[in-house]
C-alpha atoms as a PDB file:
ATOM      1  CA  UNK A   1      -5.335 -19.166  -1.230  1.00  0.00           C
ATOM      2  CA  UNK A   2      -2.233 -20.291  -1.861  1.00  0.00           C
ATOM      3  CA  UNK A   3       0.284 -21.956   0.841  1.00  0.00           C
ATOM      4  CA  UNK A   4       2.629 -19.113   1.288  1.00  0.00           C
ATOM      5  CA  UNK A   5      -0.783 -17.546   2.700  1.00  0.00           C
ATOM      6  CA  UNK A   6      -0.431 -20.716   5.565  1.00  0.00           C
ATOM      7  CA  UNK A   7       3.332 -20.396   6.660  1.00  0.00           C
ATOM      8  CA  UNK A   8       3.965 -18.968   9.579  1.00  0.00           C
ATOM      9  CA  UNK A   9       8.197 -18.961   7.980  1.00  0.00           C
ATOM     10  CA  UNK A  10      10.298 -20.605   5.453  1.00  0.00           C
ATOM     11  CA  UNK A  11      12.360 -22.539   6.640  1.00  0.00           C
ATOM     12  CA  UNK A  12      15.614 -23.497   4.239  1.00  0.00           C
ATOM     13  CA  UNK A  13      17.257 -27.743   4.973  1.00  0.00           C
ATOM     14  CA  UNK A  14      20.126 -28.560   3.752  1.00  0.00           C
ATOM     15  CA  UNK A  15      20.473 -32.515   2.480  1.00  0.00           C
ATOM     16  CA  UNK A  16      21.127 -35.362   4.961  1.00  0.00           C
ATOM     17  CA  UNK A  17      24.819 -36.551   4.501  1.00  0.00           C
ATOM     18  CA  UNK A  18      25.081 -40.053   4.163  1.00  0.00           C
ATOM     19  CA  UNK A  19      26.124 -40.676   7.459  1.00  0.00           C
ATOM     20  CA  UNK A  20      22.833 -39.342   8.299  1.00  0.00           C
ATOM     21  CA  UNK A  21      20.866 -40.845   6.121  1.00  0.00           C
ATOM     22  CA  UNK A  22      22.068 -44.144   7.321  1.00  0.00           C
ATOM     23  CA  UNK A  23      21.332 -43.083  11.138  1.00  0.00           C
ATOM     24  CA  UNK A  24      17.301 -41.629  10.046  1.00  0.00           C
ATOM     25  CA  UNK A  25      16.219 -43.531   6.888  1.00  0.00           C
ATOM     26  CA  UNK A  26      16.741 -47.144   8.769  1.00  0.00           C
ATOM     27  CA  UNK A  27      14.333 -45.827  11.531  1.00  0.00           C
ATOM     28  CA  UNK A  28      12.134 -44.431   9.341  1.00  0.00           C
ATOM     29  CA  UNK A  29      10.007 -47.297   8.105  1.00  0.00           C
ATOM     30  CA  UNK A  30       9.670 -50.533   8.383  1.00  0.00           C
ATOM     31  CA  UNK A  31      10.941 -51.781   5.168  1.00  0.00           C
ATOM     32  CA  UNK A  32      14.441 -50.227   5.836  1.00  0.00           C
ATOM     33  CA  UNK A  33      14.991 -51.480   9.644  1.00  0.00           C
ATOM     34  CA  UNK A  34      17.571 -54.262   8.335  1.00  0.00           C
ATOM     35  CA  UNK A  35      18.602 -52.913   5.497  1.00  0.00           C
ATOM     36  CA  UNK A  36      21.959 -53.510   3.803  1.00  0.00           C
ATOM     37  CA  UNK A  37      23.265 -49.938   4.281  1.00  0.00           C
ATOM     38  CA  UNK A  38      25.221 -50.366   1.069  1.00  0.00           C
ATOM     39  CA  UNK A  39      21.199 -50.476  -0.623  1.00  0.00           C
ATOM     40  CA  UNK A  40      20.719 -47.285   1.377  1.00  0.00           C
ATOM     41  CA  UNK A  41      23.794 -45.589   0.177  1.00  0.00           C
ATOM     42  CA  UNK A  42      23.076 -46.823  -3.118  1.00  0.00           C
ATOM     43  CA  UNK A  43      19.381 -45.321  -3.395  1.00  0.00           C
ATOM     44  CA  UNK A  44      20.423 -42.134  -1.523  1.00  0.00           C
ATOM     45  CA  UNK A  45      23.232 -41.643  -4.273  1.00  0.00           C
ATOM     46  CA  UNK A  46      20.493 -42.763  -7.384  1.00  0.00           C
ATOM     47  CA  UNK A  47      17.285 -41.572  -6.217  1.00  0.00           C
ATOM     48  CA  UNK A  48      16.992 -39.572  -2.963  1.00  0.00           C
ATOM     49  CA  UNK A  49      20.588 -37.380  -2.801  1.00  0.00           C
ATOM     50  CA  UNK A  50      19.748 -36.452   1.120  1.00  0.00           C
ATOM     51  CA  UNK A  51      16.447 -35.328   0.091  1.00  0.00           C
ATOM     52  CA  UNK A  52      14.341 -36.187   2.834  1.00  0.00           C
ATOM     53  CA  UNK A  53      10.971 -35.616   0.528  1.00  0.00           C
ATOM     54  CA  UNK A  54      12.596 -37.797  -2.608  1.00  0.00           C
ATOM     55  CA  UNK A  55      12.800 -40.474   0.350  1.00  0.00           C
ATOM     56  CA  UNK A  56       9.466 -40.030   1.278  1.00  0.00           C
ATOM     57  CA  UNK A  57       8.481 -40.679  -2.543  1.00  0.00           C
ATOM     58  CA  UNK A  58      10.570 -42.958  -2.710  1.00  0.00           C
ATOM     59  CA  UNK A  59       9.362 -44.995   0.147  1.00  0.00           C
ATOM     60  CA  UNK A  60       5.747 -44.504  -0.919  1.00  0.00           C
ATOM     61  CA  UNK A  61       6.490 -46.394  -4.069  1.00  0.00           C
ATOM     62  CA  UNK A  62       9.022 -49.245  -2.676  1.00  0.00           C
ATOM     63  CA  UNK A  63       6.099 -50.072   0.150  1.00  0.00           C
ATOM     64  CA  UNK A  64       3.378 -50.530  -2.790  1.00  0.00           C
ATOM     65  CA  UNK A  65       5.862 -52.666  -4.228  1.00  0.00           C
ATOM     66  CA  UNK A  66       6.274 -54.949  -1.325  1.00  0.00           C
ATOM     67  CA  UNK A  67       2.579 -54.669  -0.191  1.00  0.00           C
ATOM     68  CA  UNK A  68       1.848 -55.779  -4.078  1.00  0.00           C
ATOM     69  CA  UNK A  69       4.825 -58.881  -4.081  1.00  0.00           C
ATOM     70  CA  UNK A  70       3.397 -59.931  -0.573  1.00  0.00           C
ATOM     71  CA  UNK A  71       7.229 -59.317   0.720  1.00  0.00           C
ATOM     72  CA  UNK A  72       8.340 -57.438   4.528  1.00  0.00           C
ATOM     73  CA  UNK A  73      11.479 -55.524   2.470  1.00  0.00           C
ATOM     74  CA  UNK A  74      13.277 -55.111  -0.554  1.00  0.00           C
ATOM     75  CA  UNK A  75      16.590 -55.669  -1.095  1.00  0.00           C
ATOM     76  CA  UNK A  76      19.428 -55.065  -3.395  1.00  0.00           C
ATOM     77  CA  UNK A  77      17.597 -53.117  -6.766  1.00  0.00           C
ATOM     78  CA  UNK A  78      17.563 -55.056  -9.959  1.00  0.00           C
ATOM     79  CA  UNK A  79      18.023 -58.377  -8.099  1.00  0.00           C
ATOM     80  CA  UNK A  80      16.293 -60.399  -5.100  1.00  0.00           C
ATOM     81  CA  UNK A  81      12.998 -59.451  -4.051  1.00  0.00           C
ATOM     82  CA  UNK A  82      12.215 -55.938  -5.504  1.00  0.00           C
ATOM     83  CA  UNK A  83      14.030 -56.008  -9.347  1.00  0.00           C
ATOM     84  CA  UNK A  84      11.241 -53.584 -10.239  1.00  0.00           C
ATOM     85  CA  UNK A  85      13.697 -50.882  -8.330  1.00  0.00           C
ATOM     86  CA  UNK A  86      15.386 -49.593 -11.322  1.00  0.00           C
ATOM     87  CA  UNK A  87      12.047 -48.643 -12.165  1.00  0.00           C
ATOM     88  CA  UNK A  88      10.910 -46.466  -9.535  1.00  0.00           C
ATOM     89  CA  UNK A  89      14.157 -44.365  -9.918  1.00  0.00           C
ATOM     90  CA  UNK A  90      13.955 -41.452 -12.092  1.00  0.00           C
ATOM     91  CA  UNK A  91      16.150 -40.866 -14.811  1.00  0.00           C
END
């Protein structure tokens, strides 16, 4: 049984803008509540593109990270705590 089987309706989202990613991704989890928006912009444009599920993946991998380095957030990718960043971003 397939999922299509399990959905009531598809539903079609378009991609945060940045603006919103700013305003949902910092409230999202922990690791982002003080971070340098510029890092957010930065990963959005890279990695995530508004994508709320590519942030989600994203995320997933980033919080191993810091749960592995013993660190509360990453910072700036390629420098700092987290240089593993470039990394985790597909290519």
């Amino acid at each position: 049984m397939g999922v299509n089987s399990r959905l009531y309706a598809h539903q079609r989202f378009t991609a945060l803008t940045p603006t919103e990613v700013l305003a949902v991704i910092s409230g999202y989890h922990r690791i982002y509540s003080d971070a340098d928006p510029t890092v957010l912009r930065l990963v959005d444009e890279v990695c995530a593109h508004g994508n709320f599920r590519a942030w989600a993946r994203f995320t997933h991998h980033v919080d191993r990270l810091c749960t592995r380095t013993g660190l509360p957030r990453c910072d700036e990718p390629g420098t700092g705590s987290c240089g593993s960043w470039p990394r985790l971003i597909p290519e």
